[in-house]
Protein backbone atom coordinates (compact mmCIF):
# COMPACT_ATOMS: atom_id res chain seq x y z
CA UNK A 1 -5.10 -4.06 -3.45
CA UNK A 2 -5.64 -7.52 -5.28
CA UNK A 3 -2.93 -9.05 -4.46
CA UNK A 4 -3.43 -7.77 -0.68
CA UNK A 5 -7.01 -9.28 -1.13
CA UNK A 6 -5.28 -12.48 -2.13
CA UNK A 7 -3.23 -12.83 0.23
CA UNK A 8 -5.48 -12.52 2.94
CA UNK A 9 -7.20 -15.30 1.51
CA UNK A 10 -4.02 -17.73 1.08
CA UNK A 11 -3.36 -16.94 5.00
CA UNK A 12 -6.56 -18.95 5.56
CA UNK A 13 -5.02 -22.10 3.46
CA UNK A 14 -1.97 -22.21 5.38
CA UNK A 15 -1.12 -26.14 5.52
CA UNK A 16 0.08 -25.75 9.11
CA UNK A 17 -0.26 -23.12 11.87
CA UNK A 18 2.56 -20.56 11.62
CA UNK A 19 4.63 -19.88 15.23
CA UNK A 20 2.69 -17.12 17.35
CA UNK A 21 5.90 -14.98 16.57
CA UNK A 22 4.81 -15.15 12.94
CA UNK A 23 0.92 -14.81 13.42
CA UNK A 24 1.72 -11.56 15.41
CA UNK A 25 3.66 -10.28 12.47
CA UNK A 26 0.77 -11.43 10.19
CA UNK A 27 -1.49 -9.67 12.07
CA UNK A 28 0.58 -6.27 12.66
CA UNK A 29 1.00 -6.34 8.83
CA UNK A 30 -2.66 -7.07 8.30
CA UNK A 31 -3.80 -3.96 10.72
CA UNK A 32 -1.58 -1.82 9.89
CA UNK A 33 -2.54 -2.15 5.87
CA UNK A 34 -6.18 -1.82 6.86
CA UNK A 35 -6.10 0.74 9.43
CA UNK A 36 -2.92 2.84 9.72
CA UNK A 37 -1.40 3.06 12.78
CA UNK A 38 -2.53 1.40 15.94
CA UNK A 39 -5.12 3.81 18.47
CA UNK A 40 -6.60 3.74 21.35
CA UNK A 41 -5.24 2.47 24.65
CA UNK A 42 -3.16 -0.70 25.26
CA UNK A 43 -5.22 -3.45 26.33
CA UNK A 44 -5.26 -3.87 29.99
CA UNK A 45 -4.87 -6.28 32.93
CA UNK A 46 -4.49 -10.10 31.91
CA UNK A 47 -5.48 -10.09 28.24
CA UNK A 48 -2.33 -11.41 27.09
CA UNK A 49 -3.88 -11.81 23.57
CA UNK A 50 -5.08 -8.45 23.04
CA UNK A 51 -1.34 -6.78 24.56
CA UNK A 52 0.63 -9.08 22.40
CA UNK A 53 -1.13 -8.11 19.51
CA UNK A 54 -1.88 -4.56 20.27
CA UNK A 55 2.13 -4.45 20.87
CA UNK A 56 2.70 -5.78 17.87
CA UNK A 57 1.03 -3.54 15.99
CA UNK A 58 2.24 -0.34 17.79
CA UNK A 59 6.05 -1.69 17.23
CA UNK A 60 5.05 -0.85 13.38
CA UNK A 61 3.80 2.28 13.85
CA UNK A 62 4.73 4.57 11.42
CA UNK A 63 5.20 2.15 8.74
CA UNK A 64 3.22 3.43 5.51
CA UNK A 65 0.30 1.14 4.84
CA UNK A 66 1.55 0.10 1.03
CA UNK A 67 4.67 -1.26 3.14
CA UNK A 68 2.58 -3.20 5.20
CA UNK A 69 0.78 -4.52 2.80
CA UNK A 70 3.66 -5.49 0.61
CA UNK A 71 5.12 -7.33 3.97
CA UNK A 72 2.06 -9.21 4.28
CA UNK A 73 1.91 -10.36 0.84
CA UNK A 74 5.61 -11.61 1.00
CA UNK A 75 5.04 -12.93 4.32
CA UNK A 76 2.32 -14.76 3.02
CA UNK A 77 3.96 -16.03 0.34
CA UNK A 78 7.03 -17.00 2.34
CA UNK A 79 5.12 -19.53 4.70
CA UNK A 80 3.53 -21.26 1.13
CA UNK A 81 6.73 -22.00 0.30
């Protein structure tokens, strides 16, 4: 959990904005270590946002949160170089 903690933090320090393919993974990982799988209802209508990322999550579904977390943290990692 530390080093999940940690990582979180070093996402904020990025020196540069990842690509929005990569900030949806970060944030898939992210929920998926915090929450579990995705619920509730796809977002609707034109909140393209809130689809991409709720779709992002779901395509992880199933995915054991220690495995998301360890993702994340090597993720993270990866974009410091």
């Amino acid at each position: 959990q530390a080093a999940f903690d940690e990582a979180v933090k070093r996402s904020k320090q990025l020196s540069s904005k990842p690509d929005n393919n990569t900030l949806l993974s970060l944030y898939s990982y992210f929920k998926q270590a915090s929450e579990g799988d995705v619920k509730g209802d796809r977002p609707g209508g034109f909140d393209f946002k809130g689809n991409a990322k709720w779709d992002a999550w779901n395509k992880i579904k199933g995915l054991s949160q220690d495995d998301a977390a360890t993702k994340y943290i090597n993720l993270v990692n990866e974009l410091h170089g």
